[in-house]
Protein backbone atom coordinates (compact mmCIF):
# COMPACT_ATOMS: atom_id res chain seq x y z
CA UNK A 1 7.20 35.71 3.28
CA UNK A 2 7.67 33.84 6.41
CA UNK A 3 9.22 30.77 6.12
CA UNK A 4 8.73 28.20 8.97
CA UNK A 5 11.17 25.92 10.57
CA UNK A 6 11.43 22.78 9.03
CA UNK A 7 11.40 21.03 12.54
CA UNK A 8 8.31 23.14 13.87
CA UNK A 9 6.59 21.56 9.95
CA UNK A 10 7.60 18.39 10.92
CA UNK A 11 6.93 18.23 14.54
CA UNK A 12 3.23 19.43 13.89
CA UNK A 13 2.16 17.31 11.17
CA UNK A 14 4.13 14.24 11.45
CA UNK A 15 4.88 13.75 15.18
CA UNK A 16 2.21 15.68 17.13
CA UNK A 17 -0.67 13.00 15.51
CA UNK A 18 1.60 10.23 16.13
CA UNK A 19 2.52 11.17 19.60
CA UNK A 20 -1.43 11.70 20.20
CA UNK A 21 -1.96 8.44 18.68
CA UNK A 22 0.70 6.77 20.73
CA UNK A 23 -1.01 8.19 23.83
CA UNK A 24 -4.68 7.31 22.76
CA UNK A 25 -3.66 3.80 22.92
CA UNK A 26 -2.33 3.36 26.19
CA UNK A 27 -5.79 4.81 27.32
CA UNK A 28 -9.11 3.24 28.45
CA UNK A 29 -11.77 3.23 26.37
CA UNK A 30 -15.20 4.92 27.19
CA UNK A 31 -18.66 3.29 27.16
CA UNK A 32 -20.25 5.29 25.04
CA UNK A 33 -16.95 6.41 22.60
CA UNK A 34 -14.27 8.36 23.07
CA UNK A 35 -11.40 7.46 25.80
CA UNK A 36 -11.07 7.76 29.57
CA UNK A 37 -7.51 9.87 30.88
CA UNK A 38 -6.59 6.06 32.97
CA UNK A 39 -3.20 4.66 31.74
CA UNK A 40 -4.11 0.94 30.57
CA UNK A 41 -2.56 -2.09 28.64
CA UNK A 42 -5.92 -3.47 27.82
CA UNK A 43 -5.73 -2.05 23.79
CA UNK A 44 -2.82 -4.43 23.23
CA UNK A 45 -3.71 -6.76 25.54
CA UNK A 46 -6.71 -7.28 23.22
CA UNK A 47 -4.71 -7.39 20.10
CA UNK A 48 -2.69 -10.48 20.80
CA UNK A 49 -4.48 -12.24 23.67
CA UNK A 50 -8.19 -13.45 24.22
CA UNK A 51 -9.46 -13.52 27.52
CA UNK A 52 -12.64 -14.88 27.09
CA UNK A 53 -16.45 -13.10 26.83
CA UNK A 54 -15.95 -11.67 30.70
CA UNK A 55 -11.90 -11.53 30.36
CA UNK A 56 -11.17 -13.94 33.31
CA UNK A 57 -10.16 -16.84 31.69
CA UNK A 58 -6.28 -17.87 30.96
CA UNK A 59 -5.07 -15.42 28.07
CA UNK A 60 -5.14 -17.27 24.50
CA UNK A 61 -3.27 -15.67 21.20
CA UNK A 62 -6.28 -13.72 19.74
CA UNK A 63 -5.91 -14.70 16.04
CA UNK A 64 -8.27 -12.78 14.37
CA UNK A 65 -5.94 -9.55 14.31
CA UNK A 66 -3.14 -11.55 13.56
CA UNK A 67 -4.45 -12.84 10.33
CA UNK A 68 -6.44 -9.86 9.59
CA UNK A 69 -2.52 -8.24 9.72
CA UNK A 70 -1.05 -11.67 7.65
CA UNK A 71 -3.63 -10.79 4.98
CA UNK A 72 -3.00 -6.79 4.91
CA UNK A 73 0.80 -8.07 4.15
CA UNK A 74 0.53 -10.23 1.69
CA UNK A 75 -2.16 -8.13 -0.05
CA UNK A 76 0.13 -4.94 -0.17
CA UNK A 77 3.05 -7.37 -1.01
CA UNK A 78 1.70 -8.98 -4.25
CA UNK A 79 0.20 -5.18 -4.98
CA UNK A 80 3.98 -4.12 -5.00
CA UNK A 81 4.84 -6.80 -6.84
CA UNK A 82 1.65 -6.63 -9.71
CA UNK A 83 2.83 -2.26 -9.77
CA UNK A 84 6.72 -3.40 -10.43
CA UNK A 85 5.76 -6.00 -13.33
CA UNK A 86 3.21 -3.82 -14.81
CA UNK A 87 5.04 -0.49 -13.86
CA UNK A 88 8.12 -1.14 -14.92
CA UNK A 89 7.90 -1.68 -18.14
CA UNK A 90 5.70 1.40 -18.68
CA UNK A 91 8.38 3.56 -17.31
CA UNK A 92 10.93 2.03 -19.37
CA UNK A 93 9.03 2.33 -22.43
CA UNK A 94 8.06 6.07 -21.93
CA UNK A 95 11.74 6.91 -20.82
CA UNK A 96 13.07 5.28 -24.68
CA UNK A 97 10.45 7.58 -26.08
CA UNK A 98 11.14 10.88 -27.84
CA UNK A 99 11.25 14.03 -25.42
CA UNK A 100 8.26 15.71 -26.76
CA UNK A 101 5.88 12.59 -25.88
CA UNK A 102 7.69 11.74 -22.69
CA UNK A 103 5.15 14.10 -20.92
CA UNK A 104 2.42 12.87 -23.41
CA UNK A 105 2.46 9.52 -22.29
CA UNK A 106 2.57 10.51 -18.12
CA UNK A 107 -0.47 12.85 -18.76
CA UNK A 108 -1.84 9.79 -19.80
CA UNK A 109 -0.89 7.76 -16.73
CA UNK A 110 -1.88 10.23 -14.35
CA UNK A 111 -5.30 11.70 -15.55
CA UNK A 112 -7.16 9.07 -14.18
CA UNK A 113 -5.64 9.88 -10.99
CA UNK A 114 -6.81 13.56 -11.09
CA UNK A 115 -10.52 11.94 -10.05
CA UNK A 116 -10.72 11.10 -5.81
CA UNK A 117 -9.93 7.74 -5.27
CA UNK A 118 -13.70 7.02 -3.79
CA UNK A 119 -14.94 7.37 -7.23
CA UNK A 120 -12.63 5.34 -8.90
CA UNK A 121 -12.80 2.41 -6.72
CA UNK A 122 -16.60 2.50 -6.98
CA UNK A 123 -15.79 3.15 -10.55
CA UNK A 124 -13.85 -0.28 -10.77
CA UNK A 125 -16.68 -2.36 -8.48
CA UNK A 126 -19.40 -1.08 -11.29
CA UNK A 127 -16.63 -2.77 -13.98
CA UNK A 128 -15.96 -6.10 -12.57
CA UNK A 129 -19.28 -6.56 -10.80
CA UNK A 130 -21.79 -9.57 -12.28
CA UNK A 131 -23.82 -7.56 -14.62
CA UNK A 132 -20.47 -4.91 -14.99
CA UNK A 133 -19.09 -4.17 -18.82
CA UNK A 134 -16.34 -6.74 -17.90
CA UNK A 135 -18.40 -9.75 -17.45
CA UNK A 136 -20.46 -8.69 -20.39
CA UNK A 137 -18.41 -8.47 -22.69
CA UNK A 138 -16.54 -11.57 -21.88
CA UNK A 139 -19.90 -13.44 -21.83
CA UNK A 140 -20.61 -11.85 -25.67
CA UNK A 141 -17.04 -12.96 -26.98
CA UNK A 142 -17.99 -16.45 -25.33
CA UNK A 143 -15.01 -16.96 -23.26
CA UNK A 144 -17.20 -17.11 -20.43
CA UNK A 145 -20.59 -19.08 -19.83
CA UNK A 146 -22.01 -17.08 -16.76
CA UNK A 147 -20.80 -14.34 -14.98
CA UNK A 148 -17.37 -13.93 -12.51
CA UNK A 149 -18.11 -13.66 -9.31
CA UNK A 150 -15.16 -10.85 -8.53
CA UNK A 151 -16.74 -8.24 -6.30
CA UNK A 152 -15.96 -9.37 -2.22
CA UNK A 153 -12.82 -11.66 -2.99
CA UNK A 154 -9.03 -10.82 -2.69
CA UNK A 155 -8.77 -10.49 -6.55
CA UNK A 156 -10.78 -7.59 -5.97
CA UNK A 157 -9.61 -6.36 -3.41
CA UNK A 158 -6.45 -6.95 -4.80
CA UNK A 159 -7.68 -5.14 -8.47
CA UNK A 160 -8.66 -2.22 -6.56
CA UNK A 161 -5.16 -2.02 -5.17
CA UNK A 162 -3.37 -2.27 -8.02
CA UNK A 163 -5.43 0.22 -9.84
CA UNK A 164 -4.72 2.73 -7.19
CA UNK A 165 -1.06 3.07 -6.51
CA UNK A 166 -0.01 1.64 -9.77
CA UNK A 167 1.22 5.02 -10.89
CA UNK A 168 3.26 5.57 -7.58
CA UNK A 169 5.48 2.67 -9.07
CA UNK A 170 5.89 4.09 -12.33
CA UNK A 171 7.14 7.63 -11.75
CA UNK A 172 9.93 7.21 -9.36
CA UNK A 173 11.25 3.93 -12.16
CA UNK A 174 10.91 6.37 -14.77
CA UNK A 175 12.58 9.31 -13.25
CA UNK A 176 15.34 6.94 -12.83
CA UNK A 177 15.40 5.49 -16.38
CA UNK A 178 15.11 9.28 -17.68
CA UNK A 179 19.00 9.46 -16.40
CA UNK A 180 20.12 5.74 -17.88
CA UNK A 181 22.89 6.33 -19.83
CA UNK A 182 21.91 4.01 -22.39
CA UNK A 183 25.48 3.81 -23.87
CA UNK A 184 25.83 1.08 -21.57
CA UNK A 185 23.76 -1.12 -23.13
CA UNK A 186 25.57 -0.72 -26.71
CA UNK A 187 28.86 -1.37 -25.35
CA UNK A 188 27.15 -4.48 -23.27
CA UNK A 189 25.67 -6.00 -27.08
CA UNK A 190 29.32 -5.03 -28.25
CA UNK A 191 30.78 -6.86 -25.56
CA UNK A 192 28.33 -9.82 -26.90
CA UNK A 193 25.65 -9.43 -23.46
CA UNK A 194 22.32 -10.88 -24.19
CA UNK A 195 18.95 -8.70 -23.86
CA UNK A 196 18.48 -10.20 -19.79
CA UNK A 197 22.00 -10.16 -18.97
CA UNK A 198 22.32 -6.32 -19.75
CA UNK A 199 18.57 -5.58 -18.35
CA UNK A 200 19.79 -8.07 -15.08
CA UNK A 201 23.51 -6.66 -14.66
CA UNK A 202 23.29 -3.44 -15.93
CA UNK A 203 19.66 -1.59 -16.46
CA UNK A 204 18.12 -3.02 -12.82
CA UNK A 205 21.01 -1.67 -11.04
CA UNK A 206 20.82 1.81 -12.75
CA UNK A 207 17.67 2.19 -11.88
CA UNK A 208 17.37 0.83 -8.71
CA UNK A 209 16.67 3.24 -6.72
CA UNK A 210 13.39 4.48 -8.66
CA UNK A 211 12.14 0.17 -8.13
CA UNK A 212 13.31 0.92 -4.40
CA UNK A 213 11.14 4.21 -4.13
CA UNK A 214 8.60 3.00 -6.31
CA UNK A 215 7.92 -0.46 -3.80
CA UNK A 216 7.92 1.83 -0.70
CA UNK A 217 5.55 4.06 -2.08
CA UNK A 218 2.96 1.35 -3.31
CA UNK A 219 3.57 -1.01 -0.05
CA UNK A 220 3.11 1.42 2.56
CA UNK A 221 -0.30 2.91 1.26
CA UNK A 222 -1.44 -0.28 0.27
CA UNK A 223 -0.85 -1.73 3.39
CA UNK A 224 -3.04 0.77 5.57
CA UNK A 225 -5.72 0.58 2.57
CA UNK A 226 -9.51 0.47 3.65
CA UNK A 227 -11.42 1.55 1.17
CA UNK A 228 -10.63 -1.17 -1.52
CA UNK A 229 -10.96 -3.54 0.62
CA UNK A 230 -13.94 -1.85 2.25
CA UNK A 231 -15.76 -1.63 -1.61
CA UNK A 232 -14.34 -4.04 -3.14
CA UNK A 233 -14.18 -6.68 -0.52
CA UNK A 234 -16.18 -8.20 2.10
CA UNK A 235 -15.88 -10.30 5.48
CA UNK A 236 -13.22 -12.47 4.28
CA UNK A 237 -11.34 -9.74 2.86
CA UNK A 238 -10.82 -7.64 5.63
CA UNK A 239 -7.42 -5.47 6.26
CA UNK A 240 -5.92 -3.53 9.04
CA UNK A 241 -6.63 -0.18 7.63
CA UNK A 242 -10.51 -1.31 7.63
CA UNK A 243 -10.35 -2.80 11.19
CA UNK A 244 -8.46 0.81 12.31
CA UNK A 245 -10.76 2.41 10.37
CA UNK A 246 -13.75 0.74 12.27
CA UNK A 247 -12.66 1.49 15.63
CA UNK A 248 -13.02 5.33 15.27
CA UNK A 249 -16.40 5.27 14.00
CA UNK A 250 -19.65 6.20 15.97
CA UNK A 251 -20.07 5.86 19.58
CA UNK A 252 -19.73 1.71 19.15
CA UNK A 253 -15.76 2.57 18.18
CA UNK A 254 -12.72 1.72 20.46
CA UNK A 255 -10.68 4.73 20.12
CA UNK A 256 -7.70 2.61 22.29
CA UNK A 257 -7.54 0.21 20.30
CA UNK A 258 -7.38 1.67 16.88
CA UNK A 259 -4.63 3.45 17.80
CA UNK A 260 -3.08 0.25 19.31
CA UNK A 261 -3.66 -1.34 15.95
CA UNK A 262 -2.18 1.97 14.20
CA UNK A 263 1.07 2.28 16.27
CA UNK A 264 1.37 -1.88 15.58
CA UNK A 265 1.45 -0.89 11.82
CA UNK A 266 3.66 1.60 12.27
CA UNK A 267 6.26 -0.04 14.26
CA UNK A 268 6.37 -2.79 11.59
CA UNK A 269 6.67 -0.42 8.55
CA UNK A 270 9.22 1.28 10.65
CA UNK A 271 11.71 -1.35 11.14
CA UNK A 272 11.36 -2.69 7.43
CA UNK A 273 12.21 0.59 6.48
CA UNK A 274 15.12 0.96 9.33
CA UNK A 275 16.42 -2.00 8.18
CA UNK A 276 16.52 -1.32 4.69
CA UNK A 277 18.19 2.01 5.76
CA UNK A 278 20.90 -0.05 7.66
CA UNK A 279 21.69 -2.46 5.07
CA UNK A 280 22.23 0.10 2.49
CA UNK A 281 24.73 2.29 4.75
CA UNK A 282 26.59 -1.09 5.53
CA UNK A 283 26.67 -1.78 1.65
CA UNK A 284 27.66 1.60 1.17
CA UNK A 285 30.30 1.52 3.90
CA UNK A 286 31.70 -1.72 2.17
């Protein structure tokens, strides 16, 4: 059996598209789609500046990408955060269970995830739209008076987040929490340590690297997201992996400066996770 390099695996599928990407963006863009082979600026030039309709007037911060990016952050932030509340907890609870219905209880967290995630987020816009199951049954129980108007608004985008990377969150905690040695927490209650004390200064560190994998994993998807926000959202809910997305579609696209806006995102998620990488040698090193 032939056995490739790991560097020729990585090189092909991790750094060959990102080094064509990289170039793509420093190119011009064609009338009718596609690129022209003429080294230009003008893809990130557009990102951060406005020039005006005819692009001879004095440069002015182009906002409109710049939020769009804002709201892609915070979006993939509080879906990271909404995964760890939710998520953790699950783990921990199907880690204390008996072996036999440890895998019991992940079957059950990850069959929904066998299904492609196009049907499921068109799956959850049929749920929370106006005349959805949600809304009707909150109308018959009489909590409600008329229905919620969920579909295209950041709850719903936000829902449709949640929903899909939730179990990305839950794994990595629970394959740390599998490994707890939970004589810890008896001698903690000997030692007289309330339920948060032990679960601040003991459990969170134990399984803090599963909460650190789990975050990564839910925040970098999230944050390149389009089709929740594509399905679930509208105008106002619009995220950088839509407005990439966008840019490489049809002949109306601007191949330039999706890959612009691509390399952007990836320089950012880069350096958080550099950072992060630095910090924890220097802790280490300490």
């Amino acid at each position: 059996m032939l056995i490739l390099p790991s560097w020729l695996v990585i090189g092909f599928f991790l750094l060959l598209p990102v080094g064509m990407m990289l170039i793509y963006s420093f190119l011009t863009k064609e009338f009718r789609g596609g690129v022209i082979w003429e080294f230009s600026l003008a893809a990130y030039d557009q990102f951060f500046f406005n020039r005006g309709l005819f692009g001879d007037e004095p440069p002015q911060i182009e906002w409109t990408y710049i939020n769009i990016f804002w709201r892609s952050l915070w979006q993939a932030g509080l879906a990271t955060l909404f995964c760890l509340i939710i998520g953790f907890p699950t783990a921990w609870f199907i880690a204390t269970r008996v072996p036999r219905y440890r895998t019991v209880w992940l079957l059950l967290i990850t069959i929904p995830y066998w299904v492609n995630l196009l049907i499921r987020t068109v799956s959850m816009k049929f749920l929370i739209r106006d005349t959805g199951p949600m809304n009707e049954f909150l109308i018959w129980l009489g909590a409600i008076g008329e229905p919620l108007q969920l579909v295209n608004t950041n709850i719903a985008v936000q829902l449709g987040l949640f929903y899909s990377y939730l179990p990305f969150m839950v794994l990595p905690i629970y394959a740390s929490a599998e490994r707890y040695n939970f004589a810890l927490s008896e001698a903690a209650a000997d030692l007289y340590a309330g339920r948060w004390t032990t679960l601040r200064l003991i459990i969170l560190p134990a399984v803090k690297p599963g909460i650190i994998a789990g975050s990564i994993l839910v925040f970098v998807p999230s944050l390149g997201a389009f089709l929740a926000p594509d399905l679930l959202g509208g105008a106002k809910t619009f995220m950088i992996g839509s407005l990439i997305e966008e840019q490489f579609k049809g002949n109306a696209g601007n191949w330039p400066f999706g890959a612009a806006a691509s390399m952007i995102l990836l320089s950012i998620v880069m350096t958080v996770l550099i950072f992060y990488a630095r910090s924890q040698t220097r802790r280490g090193a300490r």
